[in-house]
N, C-alpha and C. Protein backbone atom coordinates (compact mmCIF):
# COMPACT_ATOMS: atom_id res chain seq x y z
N UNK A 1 -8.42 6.95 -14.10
CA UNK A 1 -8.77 6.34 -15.37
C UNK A 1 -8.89 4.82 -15.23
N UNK A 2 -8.16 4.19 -14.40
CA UNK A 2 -8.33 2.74 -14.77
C UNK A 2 -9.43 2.27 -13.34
N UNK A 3 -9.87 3.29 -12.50
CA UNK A 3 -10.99 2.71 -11.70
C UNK A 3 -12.02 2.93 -12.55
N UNK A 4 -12.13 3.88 -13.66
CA UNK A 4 -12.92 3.76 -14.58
C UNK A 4 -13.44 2.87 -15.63
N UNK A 5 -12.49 2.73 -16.16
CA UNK A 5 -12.23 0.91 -16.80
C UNK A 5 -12.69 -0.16 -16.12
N UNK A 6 -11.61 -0.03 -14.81
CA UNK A 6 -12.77 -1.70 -14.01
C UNK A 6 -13.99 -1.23 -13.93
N UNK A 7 -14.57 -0.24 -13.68
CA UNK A 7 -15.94 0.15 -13.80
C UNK A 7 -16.66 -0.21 -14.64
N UNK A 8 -16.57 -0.08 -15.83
CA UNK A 8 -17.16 -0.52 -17.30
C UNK A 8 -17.07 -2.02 -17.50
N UNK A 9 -15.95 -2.08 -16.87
CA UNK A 9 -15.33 -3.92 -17.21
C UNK A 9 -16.44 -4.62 -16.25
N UNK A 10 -16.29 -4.18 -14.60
CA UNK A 10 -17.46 -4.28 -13.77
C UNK A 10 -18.84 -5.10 -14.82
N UNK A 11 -19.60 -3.80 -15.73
CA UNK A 11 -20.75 -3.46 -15.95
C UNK A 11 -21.19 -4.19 -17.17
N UNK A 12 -19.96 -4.64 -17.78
CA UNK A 12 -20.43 -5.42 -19.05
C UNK A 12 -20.24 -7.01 -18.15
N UNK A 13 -18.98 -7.71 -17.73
CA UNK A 13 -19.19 -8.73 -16.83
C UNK A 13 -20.39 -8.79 -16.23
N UNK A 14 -20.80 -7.97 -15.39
CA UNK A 14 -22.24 -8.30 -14.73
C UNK A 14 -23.35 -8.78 -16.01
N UNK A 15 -23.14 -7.65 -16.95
CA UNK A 15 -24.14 -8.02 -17.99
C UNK A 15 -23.84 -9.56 -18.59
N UNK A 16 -22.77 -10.08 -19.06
CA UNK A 16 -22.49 -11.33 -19.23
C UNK A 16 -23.35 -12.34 -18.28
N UNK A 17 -22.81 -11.96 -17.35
CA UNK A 17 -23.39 -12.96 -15.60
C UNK A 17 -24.73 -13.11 -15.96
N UNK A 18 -25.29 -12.25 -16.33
CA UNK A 18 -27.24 -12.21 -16.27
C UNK A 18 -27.61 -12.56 -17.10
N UNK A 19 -27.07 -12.15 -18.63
CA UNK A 19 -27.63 -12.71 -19.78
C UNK A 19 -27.31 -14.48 -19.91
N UNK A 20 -26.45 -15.34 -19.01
CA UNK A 20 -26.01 -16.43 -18.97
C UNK A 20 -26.90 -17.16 -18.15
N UNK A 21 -27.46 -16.62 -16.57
CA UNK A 21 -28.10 -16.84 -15.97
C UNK A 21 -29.46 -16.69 -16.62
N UNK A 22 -30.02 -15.62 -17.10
CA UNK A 22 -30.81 -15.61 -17.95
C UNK A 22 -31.52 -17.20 -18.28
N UNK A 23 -30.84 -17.22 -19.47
CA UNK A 23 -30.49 -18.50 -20.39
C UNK A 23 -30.91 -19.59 -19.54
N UNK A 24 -30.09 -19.74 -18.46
CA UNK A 24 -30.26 -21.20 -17.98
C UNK A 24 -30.92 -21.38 -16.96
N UNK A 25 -31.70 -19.96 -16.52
CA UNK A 25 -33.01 -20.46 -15.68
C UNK A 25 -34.10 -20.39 -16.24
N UNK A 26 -33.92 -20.06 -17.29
CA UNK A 26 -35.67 -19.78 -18.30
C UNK A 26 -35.53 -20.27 -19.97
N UNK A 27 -34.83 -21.32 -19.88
CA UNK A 27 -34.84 -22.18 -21.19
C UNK A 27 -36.20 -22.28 -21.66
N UNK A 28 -36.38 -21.47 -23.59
CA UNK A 28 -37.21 -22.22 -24.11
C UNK A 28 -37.43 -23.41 -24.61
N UNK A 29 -38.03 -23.93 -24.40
CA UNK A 29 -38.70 -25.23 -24.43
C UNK A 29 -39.55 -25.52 -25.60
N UNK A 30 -40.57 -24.79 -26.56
CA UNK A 30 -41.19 -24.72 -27.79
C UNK A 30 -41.72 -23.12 -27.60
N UNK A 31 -41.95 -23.03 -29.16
CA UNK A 31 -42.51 -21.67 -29.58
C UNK A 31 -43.82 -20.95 -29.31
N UNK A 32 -45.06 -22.03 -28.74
CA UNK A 32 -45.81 -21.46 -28.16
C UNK A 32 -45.98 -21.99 -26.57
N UNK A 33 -45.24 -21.47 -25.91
CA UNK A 33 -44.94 -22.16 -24.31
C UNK A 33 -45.29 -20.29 -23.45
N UNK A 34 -45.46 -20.69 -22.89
CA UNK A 34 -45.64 -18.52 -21.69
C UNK A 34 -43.36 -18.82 -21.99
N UNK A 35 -42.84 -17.89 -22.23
CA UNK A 35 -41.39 -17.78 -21.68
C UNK A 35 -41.40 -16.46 -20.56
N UNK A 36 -40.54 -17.08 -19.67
CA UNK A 36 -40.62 -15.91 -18.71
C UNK A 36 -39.03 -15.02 -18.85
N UNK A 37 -38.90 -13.46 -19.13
CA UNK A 37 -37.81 -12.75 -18.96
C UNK A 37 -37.20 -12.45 -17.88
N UNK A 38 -36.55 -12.12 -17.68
CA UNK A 38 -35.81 -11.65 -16.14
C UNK A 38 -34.93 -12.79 -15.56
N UNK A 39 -33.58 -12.10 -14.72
CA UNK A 39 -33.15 -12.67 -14.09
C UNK A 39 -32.18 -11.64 -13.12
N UNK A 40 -32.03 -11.70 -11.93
CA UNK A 40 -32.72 -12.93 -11.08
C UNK A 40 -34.21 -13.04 -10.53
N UNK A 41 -34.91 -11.96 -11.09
CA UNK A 41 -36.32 -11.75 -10.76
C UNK A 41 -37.13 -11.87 -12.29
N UNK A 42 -38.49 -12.61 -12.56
CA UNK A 42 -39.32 -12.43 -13.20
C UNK A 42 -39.68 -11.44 -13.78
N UNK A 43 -39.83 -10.21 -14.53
CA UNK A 43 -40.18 -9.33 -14.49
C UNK A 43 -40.95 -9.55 -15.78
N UNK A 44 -41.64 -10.33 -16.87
CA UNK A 44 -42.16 -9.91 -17.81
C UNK A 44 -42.34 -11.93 -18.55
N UNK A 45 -43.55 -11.51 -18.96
CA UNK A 45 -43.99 -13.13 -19.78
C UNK A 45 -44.80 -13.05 -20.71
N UNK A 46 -44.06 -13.93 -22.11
CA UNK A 46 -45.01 -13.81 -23.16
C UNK A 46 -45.29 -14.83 -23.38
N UNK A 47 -45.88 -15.02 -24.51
CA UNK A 47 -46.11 -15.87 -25.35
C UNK A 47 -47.62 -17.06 -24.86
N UNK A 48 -47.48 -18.22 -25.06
CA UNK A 48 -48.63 -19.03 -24.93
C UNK A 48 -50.05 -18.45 -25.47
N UNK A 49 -51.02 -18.37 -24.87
CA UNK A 49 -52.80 -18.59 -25.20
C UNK A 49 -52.18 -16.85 -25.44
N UNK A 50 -53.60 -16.12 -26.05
CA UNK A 50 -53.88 -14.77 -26.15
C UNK A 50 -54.05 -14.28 -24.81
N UNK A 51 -53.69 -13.12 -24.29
CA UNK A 51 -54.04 -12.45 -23.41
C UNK A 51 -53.05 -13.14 -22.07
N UNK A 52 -52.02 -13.81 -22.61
CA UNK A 52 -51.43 -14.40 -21.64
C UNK A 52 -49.65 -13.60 -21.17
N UNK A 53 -49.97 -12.92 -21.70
CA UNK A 53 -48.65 -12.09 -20.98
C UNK A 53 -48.55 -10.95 -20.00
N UNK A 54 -47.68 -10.79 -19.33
CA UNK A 54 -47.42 -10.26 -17.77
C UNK A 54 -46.41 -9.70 -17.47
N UNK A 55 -46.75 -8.23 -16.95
CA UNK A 55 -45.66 -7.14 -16.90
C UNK A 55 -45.09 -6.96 -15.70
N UNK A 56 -44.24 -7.07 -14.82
CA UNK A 56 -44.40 -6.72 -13.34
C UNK A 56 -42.97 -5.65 -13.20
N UNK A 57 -43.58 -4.48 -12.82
CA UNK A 57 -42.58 -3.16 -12.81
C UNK A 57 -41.74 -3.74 -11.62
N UNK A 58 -42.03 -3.91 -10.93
CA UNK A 58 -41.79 -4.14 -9.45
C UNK A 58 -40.61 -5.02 -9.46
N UNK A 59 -40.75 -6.20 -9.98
CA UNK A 59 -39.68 -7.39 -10.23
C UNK A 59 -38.12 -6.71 -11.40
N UNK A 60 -38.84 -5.44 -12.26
CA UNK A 60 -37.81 -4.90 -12.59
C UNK A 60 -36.98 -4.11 -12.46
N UNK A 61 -37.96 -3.31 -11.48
CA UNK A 61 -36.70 -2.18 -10.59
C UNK A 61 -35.67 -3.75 -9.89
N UNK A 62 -36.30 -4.17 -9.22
CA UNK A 62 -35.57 -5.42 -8.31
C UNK A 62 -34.35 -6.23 -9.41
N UNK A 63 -34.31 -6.34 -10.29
CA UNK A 63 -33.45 -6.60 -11.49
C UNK A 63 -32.67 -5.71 -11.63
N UNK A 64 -32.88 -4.41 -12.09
CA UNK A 64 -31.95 -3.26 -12.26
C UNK A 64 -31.30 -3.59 -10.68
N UNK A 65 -32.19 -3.18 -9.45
CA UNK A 65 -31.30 -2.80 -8.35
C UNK A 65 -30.00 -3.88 -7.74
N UNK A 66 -30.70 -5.01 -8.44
CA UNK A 66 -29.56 -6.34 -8.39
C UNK A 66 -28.18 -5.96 -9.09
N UNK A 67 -28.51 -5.48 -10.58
CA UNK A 67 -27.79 -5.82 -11.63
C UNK A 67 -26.31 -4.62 -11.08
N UNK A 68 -27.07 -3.20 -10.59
CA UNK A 68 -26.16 -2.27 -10.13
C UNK A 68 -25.20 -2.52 -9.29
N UNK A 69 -25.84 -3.60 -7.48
CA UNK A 69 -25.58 -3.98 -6.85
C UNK A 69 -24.10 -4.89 -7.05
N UNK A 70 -24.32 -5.75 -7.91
CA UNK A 70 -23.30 -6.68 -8.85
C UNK A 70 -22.28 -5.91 -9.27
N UNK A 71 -22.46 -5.40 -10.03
CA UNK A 71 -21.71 -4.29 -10.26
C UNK A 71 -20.92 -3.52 -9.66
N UNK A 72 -21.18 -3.09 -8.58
CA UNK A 72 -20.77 -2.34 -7.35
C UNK A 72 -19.59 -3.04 -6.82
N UNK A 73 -20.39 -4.54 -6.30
CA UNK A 73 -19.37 -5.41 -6.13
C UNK A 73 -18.10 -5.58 -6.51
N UNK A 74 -18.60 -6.13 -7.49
CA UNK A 74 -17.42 -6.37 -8.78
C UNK A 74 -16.23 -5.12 -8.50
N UNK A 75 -16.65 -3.96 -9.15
CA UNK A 75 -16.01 -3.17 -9.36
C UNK A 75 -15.01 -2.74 -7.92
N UNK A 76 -15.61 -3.05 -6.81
CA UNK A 76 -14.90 -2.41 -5.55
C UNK A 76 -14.00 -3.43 -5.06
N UNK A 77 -14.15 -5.28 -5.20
CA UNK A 77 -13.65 -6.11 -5.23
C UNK A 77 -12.61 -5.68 -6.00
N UNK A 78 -12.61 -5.49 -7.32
CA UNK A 78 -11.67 -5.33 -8.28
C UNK A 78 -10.65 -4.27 -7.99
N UNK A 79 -11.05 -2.87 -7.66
CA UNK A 79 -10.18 -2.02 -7.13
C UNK A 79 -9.48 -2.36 -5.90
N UNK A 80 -10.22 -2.89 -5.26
CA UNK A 80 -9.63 -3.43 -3.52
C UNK A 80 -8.07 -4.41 -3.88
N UNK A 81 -8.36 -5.34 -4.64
CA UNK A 81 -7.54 -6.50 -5.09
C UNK A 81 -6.64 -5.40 -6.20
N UNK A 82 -6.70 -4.46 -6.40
CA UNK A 82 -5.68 -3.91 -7.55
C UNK A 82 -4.96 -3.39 -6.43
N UNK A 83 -5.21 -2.22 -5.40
CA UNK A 83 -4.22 -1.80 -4.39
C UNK A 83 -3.50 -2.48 -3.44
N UNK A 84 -4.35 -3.70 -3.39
CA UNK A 84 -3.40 -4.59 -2.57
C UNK A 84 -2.21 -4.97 -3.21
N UNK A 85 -2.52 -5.56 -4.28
CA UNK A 85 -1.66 -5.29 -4.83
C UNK A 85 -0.34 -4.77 -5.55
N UNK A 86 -0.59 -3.35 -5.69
CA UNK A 86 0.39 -2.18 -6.09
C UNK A 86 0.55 -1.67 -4.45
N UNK A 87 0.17 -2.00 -3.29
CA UNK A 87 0.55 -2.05 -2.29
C UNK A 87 1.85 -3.02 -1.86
N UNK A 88 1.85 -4.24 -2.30
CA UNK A 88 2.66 -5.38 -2.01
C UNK A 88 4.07 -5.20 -2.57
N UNK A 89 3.36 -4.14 -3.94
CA UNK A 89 5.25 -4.15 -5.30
C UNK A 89 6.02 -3.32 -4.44
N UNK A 90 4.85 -1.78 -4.06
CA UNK A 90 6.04 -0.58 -3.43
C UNK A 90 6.71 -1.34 -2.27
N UNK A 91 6.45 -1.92 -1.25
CA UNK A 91 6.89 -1.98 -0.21
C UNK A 91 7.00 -3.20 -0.13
């Protein structure tokens, strides 16, 4: 149950991480400017002239496969550092 928890805890942290990163690599600047979505990859751009927006599947699997990746991390970091732990009390 509680590798489950850091799991989730993992998955929303990561989500924090990106939606922050987000933010501060793709600041809008005015309301008709191209803004680009994604982080840490591009994956999608609106706005500016007509006909000026851009979809790229590719850059978003690469986002998801990041975002999981992070995640992964996190979460195995987190369990690793919990048994060391409850390793250190028993003995």
């Amino acid at each position: 149950m509680k590798v489950l928890a850091r799991m989730v805890g993992s998955f929303f942290l990561t989500a924090v991480l990106f939606v922050i990163g987000g933010f501060l690599r793709h600041p809008s600047p005015c309301f008709d400017c191209f803004e680009p979505h994604g982080f840490p990859f591009t994956y999608r751009q609106d706005g500016g002239y007509a006909g000026g927006a851009a979809f790229y599947r590719g850059w978003m699997v690469a986002d998801i496969v990041a975002f999981a990746l992070l995640t992964t991390l996190i979460a195995c970091g987190w369990n690793w550092i919990a048994a060391t732990r409850r390793r250190s009390r028993s003995g």
